[in-house]
N, C-alpha and C. Protein backbone atom coordinates (compact mmCIF):
# COMPACT_ATOMS: atom_id res chain seq x y z
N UNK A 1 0.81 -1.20 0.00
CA UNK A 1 0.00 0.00 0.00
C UNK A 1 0.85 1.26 0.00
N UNK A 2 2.09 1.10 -0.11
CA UNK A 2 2.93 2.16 -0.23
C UNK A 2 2.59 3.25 -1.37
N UNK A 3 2.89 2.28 -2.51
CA UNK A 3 1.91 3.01 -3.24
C UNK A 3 0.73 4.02 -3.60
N UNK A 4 0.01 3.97 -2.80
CA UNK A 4 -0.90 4.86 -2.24
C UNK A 4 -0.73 5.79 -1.79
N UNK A 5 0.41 5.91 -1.43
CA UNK A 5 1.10 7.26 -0.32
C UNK A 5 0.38 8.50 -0.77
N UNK A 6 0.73 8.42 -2.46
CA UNK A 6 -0.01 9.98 -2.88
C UNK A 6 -1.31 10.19 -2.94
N UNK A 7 -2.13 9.73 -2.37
CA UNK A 7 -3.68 9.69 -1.79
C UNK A 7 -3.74 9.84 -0.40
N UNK A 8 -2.44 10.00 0.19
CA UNK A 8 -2.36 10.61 1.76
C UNK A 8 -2.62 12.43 1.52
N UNK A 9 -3.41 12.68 2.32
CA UNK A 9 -3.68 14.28 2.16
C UNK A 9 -2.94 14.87 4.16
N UNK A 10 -1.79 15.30 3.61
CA UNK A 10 -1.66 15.77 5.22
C UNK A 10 -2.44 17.34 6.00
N UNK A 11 -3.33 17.15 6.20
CA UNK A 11 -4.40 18.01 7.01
C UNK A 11 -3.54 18.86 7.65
N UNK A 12 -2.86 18.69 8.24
CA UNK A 12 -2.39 19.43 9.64
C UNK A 12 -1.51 20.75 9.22
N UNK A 13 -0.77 20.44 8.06
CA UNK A 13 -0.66 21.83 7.57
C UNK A 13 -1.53 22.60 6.74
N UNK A 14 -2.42 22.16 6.20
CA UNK A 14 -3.22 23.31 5.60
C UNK A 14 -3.65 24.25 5.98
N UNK A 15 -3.40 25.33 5.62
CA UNK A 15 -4.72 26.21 6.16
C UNK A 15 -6.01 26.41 5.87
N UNK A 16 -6.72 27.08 6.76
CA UNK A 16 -8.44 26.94 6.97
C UNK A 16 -8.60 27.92 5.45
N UNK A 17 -9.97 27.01 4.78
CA UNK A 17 -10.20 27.21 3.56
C UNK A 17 -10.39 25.96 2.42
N UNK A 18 -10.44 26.77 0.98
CA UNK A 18 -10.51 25.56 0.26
C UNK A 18 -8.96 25.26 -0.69
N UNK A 19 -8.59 23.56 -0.90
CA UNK A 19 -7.62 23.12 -1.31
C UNK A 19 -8.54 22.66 -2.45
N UNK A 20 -7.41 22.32 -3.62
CA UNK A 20 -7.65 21.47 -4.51
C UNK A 20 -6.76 20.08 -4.81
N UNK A 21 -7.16 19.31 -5.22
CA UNK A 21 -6.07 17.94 -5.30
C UNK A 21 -7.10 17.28 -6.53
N UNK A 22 -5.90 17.15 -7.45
CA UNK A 22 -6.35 16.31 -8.86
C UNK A 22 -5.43 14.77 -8.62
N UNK A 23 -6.74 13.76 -9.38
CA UNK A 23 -5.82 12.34 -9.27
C UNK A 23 -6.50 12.00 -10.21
N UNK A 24 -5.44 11.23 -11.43
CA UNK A 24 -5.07 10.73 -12.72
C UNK A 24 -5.30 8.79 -12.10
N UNK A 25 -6.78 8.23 -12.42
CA UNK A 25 -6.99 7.26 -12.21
C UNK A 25 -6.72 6.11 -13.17
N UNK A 26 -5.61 5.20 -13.30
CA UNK A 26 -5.61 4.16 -14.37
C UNK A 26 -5.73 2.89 -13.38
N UNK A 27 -4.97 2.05 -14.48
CA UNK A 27 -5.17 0.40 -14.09
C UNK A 27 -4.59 0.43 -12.71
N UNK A 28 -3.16 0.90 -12.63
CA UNK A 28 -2.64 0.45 -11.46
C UNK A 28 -2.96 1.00 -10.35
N UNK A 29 -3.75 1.65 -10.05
CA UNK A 29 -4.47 1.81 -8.80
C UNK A 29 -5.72 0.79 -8.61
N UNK A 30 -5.98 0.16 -9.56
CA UNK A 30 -7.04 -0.83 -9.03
C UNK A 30 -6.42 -2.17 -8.91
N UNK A 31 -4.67 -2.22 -9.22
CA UNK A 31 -4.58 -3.78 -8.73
C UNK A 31 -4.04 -3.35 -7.43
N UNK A 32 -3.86 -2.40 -6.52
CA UNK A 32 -3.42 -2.22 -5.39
C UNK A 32 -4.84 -2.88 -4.69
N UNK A 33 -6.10 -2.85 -5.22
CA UNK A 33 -7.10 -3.39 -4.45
C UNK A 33 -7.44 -4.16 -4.75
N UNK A 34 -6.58 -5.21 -5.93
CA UNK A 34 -6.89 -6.51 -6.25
C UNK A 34 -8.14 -6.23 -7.22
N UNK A 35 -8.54 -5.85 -7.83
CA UNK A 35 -9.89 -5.46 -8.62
C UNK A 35 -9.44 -6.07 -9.85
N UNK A 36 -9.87 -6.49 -10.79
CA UNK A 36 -10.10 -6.53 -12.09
C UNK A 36 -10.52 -6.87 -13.34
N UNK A 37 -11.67 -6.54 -12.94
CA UNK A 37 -12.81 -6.26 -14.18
C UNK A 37 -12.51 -5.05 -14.88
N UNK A 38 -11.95 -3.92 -14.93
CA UNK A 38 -11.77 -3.56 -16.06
C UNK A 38 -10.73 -3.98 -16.41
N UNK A 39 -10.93 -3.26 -18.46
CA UNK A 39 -9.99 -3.84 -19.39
C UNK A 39 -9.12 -2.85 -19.06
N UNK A 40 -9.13 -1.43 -18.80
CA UNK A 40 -8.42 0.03 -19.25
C UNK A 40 -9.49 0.72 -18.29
N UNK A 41 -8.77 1.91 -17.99
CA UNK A 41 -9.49 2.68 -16.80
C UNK A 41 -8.56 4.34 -17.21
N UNK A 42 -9.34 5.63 -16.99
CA UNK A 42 -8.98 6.38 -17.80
C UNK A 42 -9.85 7.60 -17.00
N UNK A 43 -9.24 7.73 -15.76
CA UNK A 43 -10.78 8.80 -14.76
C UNK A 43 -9.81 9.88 -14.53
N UNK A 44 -10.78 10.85 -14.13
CA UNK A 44 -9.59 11.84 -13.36
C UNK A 44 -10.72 12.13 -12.27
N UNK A 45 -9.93 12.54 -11.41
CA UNK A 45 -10.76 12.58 -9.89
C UNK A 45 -10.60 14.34 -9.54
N UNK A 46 -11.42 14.91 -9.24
CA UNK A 46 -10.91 16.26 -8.38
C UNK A 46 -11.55 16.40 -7.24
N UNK A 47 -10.96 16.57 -6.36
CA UNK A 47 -10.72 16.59 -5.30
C UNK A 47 -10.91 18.09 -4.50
N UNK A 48 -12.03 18.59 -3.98
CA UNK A 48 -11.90 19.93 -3.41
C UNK A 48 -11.86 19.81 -1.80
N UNK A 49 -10.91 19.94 -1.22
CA UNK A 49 -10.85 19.56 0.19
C UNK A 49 -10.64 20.95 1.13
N UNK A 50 -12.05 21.30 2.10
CA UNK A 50 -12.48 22.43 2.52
C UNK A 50 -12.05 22.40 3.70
N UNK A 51 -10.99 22.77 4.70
CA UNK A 51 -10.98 22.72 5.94
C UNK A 51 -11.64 23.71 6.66
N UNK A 52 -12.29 23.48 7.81
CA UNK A 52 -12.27 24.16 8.80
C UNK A 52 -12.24 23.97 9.98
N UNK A 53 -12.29 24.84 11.25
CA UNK A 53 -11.63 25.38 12.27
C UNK A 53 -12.32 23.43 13.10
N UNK A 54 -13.33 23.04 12.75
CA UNK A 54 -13.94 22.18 13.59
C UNK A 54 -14.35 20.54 13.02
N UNK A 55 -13.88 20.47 11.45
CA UNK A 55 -14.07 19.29 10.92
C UNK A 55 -13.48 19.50 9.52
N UNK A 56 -13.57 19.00 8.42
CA UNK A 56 -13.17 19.10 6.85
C UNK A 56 -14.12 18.47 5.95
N UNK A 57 -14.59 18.81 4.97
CA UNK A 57 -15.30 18.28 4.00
C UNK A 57 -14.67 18.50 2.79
N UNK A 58 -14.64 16.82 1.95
CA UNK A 58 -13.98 16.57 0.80
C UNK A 58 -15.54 16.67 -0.07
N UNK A 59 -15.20 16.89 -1.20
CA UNK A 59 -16.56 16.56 -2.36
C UNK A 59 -15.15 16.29 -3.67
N UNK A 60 -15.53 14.96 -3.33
CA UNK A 60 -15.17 14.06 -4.70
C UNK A 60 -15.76 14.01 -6.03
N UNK A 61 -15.10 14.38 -7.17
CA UNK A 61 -15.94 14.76 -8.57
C UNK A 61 -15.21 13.45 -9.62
N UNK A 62 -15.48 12.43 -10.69
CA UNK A 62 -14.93 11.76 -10.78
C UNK A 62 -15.59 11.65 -12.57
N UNK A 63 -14.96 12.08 -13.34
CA UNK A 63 -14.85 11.97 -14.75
C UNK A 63 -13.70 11.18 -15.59
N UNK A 64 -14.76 10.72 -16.07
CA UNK A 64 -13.86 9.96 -17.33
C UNK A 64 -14.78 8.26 -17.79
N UNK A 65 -13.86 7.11 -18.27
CA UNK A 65 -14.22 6.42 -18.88
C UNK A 65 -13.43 5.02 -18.24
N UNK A 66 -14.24 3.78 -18.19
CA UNK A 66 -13.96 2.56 -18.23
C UNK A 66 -13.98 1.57 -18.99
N UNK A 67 -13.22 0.65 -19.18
CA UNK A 67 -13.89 -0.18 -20.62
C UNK A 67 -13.22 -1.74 -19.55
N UNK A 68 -14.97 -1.92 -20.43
CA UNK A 68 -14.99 -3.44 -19.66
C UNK A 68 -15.89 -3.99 -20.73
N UNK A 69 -16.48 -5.31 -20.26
CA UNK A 69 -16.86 -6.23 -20.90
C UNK A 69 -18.65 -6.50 -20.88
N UNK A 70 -19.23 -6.45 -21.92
CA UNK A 70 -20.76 -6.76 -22.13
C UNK A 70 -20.90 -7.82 -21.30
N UNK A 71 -21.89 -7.54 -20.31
CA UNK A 71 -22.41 -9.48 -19.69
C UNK A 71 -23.38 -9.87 -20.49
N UNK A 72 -23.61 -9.34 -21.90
CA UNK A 72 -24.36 -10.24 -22.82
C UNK A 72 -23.59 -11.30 -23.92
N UNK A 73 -22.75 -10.03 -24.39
CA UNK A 73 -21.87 -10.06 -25.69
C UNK A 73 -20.56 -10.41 -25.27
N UNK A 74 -20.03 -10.28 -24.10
CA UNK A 74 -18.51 -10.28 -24.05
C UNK A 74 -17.64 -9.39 -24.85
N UNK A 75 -18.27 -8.42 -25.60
CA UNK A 75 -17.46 -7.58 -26.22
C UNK A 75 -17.08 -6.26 -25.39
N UNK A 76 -15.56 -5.94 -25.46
CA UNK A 76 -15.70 -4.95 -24.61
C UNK A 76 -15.98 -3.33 -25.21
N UNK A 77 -16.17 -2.56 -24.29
CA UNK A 77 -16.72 -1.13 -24.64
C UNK A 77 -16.49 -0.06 -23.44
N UNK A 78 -16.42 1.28 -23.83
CA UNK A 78 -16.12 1.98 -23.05
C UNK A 78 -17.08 2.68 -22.16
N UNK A 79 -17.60 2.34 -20.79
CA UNK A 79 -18.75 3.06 -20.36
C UNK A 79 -18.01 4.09 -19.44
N UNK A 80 -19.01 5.09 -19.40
CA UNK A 80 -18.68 6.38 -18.79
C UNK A 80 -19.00 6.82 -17.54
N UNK A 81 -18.04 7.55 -16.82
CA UNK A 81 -18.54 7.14 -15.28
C UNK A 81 -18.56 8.76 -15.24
N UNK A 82 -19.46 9.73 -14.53
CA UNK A 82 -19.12 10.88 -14.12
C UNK A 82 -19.71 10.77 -12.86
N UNK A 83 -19.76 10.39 -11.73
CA UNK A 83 -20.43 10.79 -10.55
C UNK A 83 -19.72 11.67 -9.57
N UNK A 84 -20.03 12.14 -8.70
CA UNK A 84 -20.07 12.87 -7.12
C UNK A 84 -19.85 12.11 -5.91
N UNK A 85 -19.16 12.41 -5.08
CA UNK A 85 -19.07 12.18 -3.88
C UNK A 85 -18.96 13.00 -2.74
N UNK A 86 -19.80 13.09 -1.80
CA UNK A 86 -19.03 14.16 -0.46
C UNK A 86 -18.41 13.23 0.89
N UNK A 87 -18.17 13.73 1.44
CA UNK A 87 -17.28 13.12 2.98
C UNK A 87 -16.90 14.12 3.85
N UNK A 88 -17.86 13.95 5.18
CA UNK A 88 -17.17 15.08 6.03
C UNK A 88 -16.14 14.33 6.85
N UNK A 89 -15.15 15.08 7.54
CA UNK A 89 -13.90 14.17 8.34
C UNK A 89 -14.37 15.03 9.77
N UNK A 90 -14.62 14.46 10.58
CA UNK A 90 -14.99 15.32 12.52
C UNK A 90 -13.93 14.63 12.91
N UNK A 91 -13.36 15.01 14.00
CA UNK A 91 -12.32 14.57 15.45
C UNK A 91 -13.05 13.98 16.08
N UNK A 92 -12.82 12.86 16.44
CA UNK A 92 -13.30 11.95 17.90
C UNK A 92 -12.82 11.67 18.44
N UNK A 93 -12.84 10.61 20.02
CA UNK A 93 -12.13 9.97 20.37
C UNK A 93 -11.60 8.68 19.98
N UNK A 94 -11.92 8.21 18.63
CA UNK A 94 -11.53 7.20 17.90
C UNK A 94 -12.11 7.03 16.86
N UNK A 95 -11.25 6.24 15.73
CA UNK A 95 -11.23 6.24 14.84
C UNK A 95 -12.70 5.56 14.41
N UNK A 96 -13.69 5.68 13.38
CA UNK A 96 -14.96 5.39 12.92
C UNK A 96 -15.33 5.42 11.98
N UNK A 97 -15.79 4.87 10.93
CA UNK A 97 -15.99 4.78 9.53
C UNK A 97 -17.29 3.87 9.20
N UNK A 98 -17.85 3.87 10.45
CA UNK A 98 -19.05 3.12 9.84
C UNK A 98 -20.02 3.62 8.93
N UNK A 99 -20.18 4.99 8.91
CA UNK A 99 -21.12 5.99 8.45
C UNK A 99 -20.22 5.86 6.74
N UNK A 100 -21.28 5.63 5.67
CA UNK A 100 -20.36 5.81 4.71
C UNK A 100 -20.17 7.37 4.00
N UNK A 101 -21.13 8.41 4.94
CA UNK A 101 -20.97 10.14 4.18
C UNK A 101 -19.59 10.93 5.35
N UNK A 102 -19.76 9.87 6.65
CA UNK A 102 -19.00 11.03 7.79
C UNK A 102 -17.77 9.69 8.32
N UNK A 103 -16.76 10.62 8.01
CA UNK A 103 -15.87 9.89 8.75
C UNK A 103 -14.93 10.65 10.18
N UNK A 104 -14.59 9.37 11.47
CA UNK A 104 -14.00 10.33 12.29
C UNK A 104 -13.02 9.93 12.50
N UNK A 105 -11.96 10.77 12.82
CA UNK A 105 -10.77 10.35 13.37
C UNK A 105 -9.84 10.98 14.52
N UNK A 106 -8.78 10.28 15.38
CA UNK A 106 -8.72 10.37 16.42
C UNK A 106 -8.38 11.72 16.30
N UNK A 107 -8.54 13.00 17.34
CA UNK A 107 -7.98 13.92 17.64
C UNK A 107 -6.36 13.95 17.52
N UNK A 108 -5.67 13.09 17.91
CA UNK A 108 -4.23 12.89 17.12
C UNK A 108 -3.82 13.32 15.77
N UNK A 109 -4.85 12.84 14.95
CA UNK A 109 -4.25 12.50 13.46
C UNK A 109 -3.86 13.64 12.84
N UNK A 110 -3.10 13.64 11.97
CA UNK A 110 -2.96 14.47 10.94
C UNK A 110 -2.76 14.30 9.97
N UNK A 111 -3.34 13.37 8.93
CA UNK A 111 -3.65 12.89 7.54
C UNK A 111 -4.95 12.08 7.53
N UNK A 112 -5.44 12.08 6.12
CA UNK A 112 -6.26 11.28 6.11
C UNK A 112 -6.31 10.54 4.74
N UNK A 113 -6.14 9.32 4.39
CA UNK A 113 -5.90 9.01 3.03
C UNK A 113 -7.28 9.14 2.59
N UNK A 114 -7.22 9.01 1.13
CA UNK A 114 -8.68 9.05 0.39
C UNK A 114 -8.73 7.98 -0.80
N UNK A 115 -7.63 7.28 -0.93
CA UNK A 115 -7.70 5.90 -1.82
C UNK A 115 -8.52 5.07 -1.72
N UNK A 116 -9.03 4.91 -0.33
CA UNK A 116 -10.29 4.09 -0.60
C UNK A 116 -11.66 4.78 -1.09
N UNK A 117 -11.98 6.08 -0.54
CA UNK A 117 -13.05 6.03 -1.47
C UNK A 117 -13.04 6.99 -2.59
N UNK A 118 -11.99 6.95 -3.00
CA UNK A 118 -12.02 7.12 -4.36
C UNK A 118 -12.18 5.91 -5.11
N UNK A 119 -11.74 4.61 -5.05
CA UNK A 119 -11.84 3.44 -4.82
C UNK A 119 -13.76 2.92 -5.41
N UNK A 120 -14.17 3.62 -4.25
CA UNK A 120 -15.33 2.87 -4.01
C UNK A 120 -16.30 3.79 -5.09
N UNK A 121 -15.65 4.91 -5.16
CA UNK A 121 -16.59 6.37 -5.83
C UNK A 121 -16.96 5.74 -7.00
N UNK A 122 -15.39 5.10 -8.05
CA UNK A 122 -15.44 4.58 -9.43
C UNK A 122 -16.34 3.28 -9.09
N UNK A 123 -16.37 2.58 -8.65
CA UNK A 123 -16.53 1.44 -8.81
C UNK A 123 -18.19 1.41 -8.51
N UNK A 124 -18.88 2.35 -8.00
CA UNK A 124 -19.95 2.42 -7.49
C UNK A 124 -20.62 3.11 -8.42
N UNK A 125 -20.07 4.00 -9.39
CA UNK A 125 -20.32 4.70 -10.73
C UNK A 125 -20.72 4.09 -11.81
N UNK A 126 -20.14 2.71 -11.82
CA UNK A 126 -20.40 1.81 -12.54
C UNK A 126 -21.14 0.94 -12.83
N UNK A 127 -22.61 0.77 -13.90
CA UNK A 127 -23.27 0.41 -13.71
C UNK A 127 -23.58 -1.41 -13.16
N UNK A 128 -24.21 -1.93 -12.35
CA UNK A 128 -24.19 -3.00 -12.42
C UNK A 128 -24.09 -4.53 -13.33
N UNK A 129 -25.52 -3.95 -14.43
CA UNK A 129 -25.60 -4.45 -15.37
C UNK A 129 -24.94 -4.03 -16.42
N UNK A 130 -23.36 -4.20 -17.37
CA UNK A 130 -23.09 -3.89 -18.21
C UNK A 130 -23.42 -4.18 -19.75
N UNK A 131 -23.93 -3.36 -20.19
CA UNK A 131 -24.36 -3.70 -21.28
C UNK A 131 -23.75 -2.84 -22.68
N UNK A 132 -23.26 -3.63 -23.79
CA UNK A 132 -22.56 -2.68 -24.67
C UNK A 132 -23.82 -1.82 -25.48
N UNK A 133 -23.67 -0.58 -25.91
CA UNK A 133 -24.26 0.47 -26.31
C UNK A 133 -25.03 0.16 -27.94
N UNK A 134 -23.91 -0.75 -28.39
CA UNK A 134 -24.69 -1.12 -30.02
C UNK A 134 -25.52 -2.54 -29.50
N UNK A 135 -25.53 -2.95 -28.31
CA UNK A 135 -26.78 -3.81 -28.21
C UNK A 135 -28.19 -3.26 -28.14
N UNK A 136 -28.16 -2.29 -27.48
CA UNK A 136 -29.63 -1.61 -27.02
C UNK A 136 -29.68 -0.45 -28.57
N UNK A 137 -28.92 -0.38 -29.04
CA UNK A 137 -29.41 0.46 -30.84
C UNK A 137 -29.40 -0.74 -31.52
N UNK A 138 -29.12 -1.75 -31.71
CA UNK A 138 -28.95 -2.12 -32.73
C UNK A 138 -27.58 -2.76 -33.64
N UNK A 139 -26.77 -1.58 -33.32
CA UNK A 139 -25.74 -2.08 -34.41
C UNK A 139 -24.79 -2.51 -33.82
N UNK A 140 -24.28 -3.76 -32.98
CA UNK A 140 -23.12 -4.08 -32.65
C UNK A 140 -23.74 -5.71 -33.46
N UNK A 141 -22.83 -6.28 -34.25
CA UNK A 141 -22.74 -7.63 -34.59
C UNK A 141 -21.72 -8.28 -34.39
N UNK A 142 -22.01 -9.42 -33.66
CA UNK A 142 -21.06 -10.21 -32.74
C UNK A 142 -21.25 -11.44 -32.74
N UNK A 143 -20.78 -12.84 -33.34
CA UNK A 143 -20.99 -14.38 -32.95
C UNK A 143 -21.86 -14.67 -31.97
N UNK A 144 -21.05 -13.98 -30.67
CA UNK A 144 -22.57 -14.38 -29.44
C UNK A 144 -24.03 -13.93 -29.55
N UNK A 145 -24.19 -12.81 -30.40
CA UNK A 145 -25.27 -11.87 -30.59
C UNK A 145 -26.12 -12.95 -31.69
N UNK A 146 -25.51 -13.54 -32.80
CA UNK A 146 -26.26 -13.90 -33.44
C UNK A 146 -26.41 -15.14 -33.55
N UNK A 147 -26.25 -16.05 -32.01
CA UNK A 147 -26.26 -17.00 -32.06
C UNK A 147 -27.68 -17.42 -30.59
N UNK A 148 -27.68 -15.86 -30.32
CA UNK A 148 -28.43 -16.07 -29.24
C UNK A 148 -29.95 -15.82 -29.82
N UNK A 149 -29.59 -15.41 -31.24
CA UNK A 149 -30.75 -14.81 -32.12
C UNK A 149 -31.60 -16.18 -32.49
N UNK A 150 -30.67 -16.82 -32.81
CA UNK A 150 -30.62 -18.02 -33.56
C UNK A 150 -31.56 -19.59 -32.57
N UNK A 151 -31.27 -18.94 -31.24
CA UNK A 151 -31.42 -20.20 -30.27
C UNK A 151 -32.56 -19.33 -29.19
N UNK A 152 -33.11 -17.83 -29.53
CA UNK A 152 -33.96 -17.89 -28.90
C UNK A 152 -35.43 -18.26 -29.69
N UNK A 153 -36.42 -18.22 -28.41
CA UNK A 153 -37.60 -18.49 -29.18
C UNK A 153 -38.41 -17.72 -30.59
N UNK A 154 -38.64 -18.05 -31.48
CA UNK A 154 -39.46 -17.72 -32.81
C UNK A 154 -41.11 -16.98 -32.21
N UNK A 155 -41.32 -15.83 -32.75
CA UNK A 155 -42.60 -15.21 -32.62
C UNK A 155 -43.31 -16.19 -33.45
N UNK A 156 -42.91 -16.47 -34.27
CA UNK A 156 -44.03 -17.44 -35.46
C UNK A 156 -44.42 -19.17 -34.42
N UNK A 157 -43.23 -19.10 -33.86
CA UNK A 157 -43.52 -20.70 -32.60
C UNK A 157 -45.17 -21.02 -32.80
N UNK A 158 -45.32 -21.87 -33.12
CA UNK A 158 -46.87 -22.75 -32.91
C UNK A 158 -47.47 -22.54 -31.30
N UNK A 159 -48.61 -21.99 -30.76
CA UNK A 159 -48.53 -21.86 -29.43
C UNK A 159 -49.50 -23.16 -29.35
N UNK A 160 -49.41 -24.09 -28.54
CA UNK A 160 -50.45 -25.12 -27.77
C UNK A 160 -51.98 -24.60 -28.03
N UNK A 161 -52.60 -25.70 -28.34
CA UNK A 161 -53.60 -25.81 -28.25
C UNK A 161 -54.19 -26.90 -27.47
N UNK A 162 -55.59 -26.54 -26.90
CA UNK A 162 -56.08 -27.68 -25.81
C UNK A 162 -56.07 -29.12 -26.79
N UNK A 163 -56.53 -29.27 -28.29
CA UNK A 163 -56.09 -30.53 -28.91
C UNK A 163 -54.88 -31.07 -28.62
N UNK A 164 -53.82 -30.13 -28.56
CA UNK A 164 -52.55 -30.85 -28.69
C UNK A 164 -51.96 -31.21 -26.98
N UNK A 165 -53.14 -31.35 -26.60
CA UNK A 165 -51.98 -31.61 -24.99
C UNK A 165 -52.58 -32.94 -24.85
N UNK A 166 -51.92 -33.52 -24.07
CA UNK A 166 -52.29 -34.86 -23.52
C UNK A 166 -53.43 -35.29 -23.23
N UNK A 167 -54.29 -36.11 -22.78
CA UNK A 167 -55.91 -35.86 -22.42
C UNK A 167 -55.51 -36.08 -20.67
N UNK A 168 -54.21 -36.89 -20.60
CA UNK A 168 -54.14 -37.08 -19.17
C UNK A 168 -54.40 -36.13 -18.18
N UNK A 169 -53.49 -34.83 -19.01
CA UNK A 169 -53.38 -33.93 -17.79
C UNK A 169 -55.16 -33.36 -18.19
N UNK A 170 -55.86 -33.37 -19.15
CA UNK A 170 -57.54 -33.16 -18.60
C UNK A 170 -57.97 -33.32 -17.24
N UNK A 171 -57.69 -34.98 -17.40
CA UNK A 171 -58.37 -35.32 -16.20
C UNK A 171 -58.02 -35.20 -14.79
N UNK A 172 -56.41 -34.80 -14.88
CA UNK A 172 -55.75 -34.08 -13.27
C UNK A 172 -56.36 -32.92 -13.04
N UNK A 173 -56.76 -31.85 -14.51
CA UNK A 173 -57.42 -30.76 -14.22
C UNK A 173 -58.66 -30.61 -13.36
N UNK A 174 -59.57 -31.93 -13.32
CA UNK A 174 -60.98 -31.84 -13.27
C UNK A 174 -60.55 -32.31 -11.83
N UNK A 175 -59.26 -32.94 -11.32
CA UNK A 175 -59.34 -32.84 -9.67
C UNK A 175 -59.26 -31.53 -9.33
N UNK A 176 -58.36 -30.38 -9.66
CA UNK A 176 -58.67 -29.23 -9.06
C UNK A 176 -60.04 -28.86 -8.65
N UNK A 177 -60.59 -29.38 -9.74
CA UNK A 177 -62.24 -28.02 -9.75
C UNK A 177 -63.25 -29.18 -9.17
N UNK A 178 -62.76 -30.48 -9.05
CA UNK A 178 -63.76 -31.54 -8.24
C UNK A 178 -63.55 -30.95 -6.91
N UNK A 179 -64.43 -31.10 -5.65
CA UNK A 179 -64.23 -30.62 -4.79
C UNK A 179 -65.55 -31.32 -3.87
């Protein structure tokens, strides 16, 4: 996690007011967390970090692009992440992070890293269901695409008729409605 170092923000010298801090998000910050589902990662993060006299509030801004993989198609594509984040930081008597908008830390400290939720910002930006963009228009053609064409059901399908079913299950029917 050394690595990370430059996602340490040291608080204790700043002065009261607003800071800025930009971070250039690629691949290798997501194998520090073992992650990888994306193919390529391509964000930039800004960072406005507000101190004051009695707590600090970060508001995390997070633009740019991911490219990962269709869970239909397997083809990959670039989806776009722009979301928001805020985080206030209070002094306590110990350290606390259960709250995922407020975090506290000991009256001691004087840093606070932000790799994790920057971390969590992208990854939470990201839609669950990935789906590539020429599936829902139309124009992406792909082996898996037209094989799923191929093997799903036909609108023209013959639908059942009461002739064509068994006579057995008739007569299981007429136990329901016997009574």
């Amino acid at each position: 996690m050394k690595a990370l170092k430059s996602y340490t923000i040291p608080f204790v010298g700043l002065k009261v007011g607003e800071h800025h801090f930009d971070y250039q998000i690629d691949n290798t910050f997501f194998q520090h967390f073992d992650y990888d589902e994306f193919n390529a990662v391509d964000i930039k993060i800004d960072l406005k970090f507000e101190k004051k006299s009695t707590l600090m509030e970060l508001y995390f801004s997070a633009k740019g692009s991911v490219n990962v993989n269709c869970d239909i198609s397997d083809e990959p594509y670039n989806q776009a992440v722009n979301d928001d984040f805020k985080l206030v930081v209070k002094f306590g008597d110990e350290y606390n992070d259960e709250n995922e908008e407020i975090l506290i830390v000991s009256h001691g400290e004087y840093e606070v890293n932000v790799a994790q939720y920057i971390y969590e910002l992208i990854i939470l930006a990201v839609p669950i269901k990935r789906i590539h963009p020429g599936i829902e228009d139309g124009t992406l053609q792909s082996d898996i695409l037209s094989k799923l064409e191929e093997l799903s059901p036909n609108k023209d399908h013959k639908v059942k008729t009461s002739e064509d079913i068994d006579p057995r299950w008739n007569n299981l029917k007429k136990l329901l409605t016997d009574k």
